[in-house]
N, C-alpha and C. Protein backbone atom coordinates (compact mmCIF):
# COMPACT_ATOMS: atom_id res chain seq x y z
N UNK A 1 66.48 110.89 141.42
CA UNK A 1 67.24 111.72 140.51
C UNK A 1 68.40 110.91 139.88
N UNK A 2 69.11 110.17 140.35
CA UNK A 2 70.23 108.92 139.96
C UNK A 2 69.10 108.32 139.05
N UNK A 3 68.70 107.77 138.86
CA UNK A 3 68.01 106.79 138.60
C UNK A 3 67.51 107.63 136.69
N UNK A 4 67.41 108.68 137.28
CA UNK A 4 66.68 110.00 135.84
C UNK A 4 68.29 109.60 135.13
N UNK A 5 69.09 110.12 135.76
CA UNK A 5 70.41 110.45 134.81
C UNK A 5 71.28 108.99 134.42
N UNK A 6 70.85 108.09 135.35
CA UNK A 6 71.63 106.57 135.02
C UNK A 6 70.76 106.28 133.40
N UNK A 7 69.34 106.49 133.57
CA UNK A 7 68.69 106.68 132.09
C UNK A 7 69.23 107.40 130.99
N UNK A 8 69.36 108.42 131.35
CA UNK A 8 69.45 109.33 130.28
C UNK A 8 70.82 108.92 129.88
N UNK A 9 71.93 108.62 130.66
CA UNK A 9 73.22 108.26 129.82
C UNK A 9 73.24 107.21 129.63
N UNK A 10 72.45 106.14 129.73
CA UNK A 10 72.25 104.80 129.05
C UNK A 10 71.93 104.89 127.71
N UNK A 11 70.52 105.66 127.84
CA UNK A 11 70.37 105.84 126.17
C UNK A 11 71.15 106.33 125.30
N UNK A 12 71.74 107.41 126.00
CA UNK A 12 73.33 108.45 124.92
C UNK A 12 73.97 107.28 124.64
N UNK A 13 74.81 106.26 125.33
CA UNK A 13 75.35 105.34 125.23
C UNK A 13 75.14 104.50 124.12
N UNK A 14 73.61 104.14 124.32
CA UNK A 14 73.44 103.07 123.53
C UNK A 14 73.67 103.46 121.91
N UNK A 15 72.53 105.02 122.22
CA UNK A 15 72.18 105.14 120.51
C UNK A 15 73.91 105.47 119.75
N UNK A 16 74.75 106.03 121.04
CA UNK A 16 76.43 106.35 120.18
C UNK A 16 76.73 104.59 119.63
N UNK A 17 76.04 103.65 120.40
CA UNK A 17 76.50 102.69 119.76
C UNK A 17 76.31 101.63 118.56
N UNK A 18 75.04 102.49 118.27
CA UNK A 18 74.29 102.24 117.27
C UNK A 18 75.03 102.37 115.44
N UNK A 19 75.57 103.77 115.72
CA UNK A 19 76.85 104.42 114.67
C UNK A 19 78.29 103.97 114.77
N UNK A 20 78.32 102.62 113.92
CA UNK A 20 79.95 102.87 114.08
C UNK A 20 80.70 103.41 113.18
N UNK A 21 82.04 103.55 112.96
CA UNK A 21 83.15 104.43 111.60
C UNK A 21 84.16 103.53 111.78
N UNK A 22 84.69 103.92 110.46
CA UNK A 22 86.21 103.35 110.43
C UNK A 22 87.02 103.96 111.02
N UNK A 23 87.69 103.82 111.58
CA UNK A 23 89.07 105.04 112.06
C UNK A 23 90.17 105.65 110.98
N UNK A 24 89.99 105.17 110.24
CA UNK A 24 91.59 105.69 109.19
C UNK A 24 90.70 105.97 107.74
N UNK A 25 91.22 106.02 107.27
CA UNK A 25 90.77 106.65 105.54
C UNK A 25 90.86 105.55 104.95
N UNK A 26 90.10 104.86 103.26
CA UNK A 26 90.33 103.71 103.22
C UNK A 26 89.46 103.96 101.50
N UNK A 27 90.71 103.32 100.27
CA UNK A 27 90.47 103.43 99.61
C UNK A 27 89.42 102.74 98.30
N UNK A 28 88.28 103.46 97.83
CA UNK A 28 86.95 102.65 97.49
C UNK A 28 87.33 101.55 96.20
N UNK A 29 87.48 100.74 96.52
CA UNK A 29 87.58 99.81 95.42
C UNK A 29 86.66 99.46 94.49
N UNK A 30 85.25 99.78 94.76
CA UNK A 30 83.89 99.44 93.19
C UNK A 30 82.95 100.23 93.84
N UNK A 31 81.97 100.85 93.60
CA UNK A 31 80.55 101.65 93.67
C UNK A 31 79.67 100.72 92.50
N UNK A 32 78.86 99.73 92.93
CA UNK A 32 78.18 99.64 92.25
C UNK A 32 76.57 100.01 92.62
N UNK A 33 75.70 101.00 91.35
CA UNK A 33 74.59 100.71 91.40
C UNK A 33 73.39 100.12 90.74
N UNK A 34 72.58 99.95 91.51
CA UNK A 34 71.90 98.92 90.95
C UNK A 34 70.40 98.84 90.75
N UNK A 35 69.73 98.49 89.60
CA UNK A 35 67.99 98.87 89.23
C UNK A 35 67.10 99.07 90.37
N UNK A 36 67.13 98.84 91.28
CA UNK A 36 66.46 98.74 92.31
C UNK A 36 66.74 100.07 93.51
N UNK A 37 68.19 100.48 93.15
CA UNK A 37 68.44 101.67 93.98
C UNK A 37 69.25 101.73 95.09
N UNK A 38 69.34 100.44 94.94
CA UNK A 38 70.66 100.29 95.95
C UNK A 38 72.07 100.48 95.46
N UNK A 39 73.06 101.72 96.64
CA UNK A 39 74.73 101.23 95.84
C UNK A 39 75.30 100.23 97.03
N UNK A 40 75.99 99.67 96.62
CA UNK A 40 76.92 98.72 97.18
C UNK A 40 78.62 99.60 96.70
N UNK A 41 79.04 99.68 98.42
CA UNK A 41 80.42 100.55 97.92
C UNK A 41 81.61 99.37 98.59
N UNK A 42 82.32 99.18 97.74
CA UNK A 42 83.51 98.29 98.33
C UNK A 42 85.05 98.30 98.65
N UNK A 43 85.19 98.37 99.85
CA UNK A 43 86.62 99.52 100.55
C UNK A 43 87.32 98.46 100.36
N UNK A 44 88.80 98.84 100.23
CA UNK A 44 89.76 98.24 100.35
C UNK A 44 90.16 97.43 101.48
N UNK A 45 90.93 95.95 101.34
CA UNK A 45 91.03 94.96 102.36
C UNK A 45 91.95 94.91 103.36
N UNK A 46 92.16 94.36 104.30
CA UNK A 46 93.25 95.27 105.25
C UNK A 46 92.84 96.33 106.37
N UNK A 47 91.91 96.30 106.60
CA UNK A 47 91.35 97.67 107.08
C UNK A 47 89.82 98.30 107.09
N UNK A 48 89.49 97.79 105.77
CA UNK A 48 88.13 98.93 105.05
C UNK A 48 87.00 97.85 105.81
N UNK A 49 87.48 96.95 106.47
CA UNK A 49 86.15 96.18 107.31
C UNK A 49 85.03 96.66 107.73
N UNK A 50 83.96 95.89 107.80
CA UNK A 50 82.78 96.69 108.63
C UNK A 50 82.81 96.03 110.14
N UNK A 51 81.83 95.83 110.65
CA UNK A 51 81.67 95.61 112.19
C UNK A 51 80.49 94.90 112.46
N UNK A 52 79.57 95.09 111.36
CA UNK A 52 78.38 93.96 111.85
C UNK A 52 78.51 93.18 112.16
N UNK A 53 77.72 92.21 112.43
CA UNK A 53 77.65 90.73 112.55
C UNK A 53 77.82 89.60 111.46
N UNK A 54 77.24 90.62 110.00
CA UNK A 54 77.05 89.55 108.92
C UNK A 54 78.40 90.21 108.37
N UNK A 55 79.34 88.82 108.11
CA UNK A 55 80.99 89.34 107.82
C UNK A 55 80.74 88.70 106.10
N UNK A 56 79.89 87.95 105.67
CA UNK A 56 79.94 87.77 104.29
C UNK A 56 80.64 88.51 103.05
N UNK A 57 80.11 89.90 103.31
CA UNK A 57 80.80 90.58 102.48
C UNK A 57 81.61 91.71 103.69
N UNK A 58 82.78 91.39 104.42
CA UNK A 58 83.55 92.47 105.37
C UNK A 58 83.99 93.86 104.63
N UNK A 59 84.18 94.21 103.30
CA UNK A 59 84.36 95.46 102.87
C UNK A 59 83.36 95.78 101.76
N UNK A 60 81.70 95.33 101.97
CA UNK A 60 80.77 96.24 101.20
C UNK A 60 80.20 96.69 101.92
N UNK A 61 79.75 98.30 101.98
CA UNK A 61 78.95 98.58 102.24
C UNK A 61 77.76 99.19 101.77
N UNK A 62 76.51 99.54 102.04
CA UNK A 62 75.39 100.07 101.42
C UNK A 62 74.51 101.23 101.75
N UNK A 63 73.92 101.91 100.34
CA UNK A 63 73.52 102.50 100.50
C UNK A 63 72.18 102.43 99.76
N UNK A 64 70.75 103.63 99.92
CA UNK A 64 69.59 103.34 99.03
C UNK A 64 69.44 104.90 98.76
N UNK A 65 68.74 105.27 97.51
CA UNK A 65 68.24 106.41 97.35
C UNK A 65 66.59 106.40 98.04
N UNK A 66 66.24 105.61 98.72
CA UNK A 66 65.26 105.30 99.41
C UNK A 66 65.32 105.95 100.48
N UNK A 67 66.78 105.64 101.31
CA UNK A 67 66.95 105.64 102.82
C UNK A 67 67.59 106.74 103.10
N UNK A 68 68.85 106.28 102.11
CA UNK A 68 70.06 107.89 102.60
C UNK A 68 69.44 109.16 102.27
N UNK A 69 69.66 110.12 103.03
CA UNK A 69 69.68 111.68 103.24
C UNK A 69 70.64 112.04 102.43
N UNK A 70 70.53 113.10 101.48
CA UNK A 70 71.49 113.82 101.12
C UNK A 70 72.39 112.40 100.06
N UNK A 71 71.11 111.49 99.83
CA UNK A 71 72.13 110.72 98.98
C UNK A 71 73.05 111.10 97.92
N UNK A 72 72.61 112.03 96.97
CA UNK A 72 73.19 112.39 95.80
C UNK A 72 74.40 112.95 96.10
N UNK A 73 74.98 113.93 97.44
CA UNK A 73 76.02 114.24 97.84
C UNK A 73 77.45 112.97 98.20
N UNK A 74 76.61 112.09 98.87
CA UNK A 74 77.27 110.71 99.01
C UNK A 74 78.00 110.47 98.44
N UNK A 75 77.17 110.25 96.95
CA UNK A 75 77.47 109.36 95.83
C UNK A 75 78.20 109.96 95.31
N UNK A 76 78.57 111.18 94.97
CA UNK A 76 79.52 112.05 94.59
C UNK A 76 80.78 112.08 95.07
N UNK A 77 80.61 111.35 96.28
CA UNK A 77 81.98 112.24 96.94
C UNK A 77 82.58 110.12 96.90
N UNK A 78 81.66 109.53 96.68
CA UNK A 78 82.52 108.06 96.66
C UNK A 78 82.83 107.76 95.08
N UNK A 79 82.32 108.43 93.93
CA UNK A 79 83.01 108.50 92.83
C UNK A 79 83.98 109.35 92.67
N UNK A 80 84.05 110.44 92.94
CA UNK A 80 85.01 111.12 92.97
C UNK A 80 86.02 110.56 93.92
N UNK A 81 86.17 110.11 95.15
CA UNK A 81 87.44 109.22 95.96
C UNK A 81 87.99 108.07 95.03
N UNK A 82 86.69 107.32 94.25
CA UNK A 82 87.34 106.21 93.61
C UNK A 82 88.15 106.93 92.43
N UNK A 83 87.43 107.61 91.60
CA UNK A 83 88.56 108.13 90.58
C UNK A 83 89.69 108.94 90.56
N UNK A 84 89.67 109.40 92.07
CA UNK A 84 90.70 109.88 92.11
C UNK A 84 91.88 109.58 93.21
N UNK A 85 91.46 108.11 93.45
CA UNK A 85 92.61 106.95 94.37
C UNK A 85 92.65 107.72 96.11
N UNK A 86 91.33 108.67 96.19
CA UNK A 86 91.55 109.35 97.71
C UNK A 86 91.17 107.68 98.61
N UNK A 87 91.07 108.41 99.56
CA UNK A 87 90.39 107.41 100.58
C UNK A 87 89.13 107.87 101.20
N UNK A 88 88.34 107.39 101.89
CA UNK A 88 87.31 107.73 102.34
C UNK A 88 86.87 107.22 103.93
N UNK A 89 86.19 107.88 104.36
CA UNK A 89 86.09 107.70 106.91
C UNK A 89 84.79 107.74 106.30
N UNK A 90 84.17 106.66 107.09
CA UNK A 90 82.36 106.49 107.14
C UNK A 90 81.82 106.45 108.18
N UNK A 91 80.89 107.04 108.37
CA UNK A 91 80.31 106.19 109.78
C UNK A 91 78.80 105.53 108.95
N UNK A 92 78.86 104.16 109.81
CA UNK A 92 77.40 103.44 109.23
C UNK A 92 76.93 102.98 110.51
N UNK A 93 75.89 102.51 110.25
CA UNK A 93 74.99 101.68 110.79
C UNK A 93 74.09 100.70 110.46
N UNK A 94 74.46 99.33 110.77
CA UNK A 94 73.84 97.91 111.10
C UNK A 94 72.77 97.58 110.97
N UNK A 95 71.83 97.05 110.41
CA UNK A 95 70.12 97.36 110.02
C UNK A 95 70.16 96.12 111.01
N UNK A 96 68.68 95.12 110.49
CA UNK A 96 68.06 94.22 111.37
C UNK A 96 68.82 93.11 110.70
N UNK A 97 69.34 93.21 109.31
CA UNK A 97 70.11 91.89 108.69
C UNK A 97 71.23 91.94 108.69
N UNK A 98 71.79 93.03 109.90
CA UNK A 98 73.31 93.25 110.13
C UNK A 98 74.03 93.45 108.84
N UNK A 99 73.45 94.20 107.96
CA UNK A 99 74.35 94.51 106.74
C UNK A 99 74.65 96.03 107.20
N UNK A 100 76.19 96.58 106.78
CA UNK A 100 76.08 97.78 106.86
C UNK A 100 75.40 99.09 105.96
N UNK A 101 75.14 100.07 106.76
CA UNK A 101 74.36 101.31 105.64
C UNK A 101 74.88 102.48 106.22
N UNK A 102 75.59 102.98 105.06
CA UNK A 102 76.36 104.58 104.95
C UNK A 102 75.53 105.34 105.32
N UNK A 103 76.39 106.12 106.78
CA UNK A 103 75.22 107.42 107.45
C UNK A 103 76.00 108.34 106.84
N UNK A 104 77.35 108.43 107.06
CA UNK A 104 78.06 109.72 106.71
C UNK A 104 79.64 109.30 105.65
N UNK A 105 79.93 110.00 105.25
CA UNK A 105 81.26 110.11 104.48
C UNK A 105 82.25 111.04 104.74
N UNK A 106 83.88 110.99 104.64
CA UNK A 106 84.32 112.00 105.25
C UNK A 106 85.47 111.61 103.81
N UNK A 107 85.93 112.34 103.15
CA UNK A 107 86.65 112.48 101.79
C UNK A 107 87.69 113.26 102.22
């Protein structure tokens, strides 16, 4: 029975670690999209960091109308933050090329 539940909260563990967020609010500096369908959103420096592994670009992150759920809501709410100087709380997650990809938005 240990052995059932040492499992079961390993996996809770892991997959919480799968999602990371920013902690503070953080203001979008460019949304670009692009022919292919990808946006690339770029947070402000100081802070708006990601956490992957690949630090190349530390404040872009991404999104696809491919992948994201509820993309069109997304995208709304990161043009509207940029034009209107809000800030924006994400949580993403890390693919296989350690780039980040927008799960959620918090405006």
């Amino acid at each position: 029975m240990k052995k059932v539940i040492f499992t079961v909260v390993a996996c809770l563990v892991s997959i919480d670690a799968l999602s990371l967020g920013n902690d503070n609010y953080y203001k979008v500096e460019h949304v670009y999209s692009w022919k292919n369908g990808e946006v690339h959103v770029w947070l402000e420096k100081n802070g708006g960091e990601h956490l992957c592994p690949d630090q190349t670009y530390p404040t872009r992150y991404l999104m696809s109308r491919e992948k994201a759920i509820e993309f069109d809501q997304k995208f709304s709410l990161l043009v509207t933050a940029k034009t209107s100087g809000q800030g924006v709380k994400m949580e993403y997650t890390c693919d296989e090329t350690n780039r980040p990809w927008i799960d959620s938005i918090r405006f």
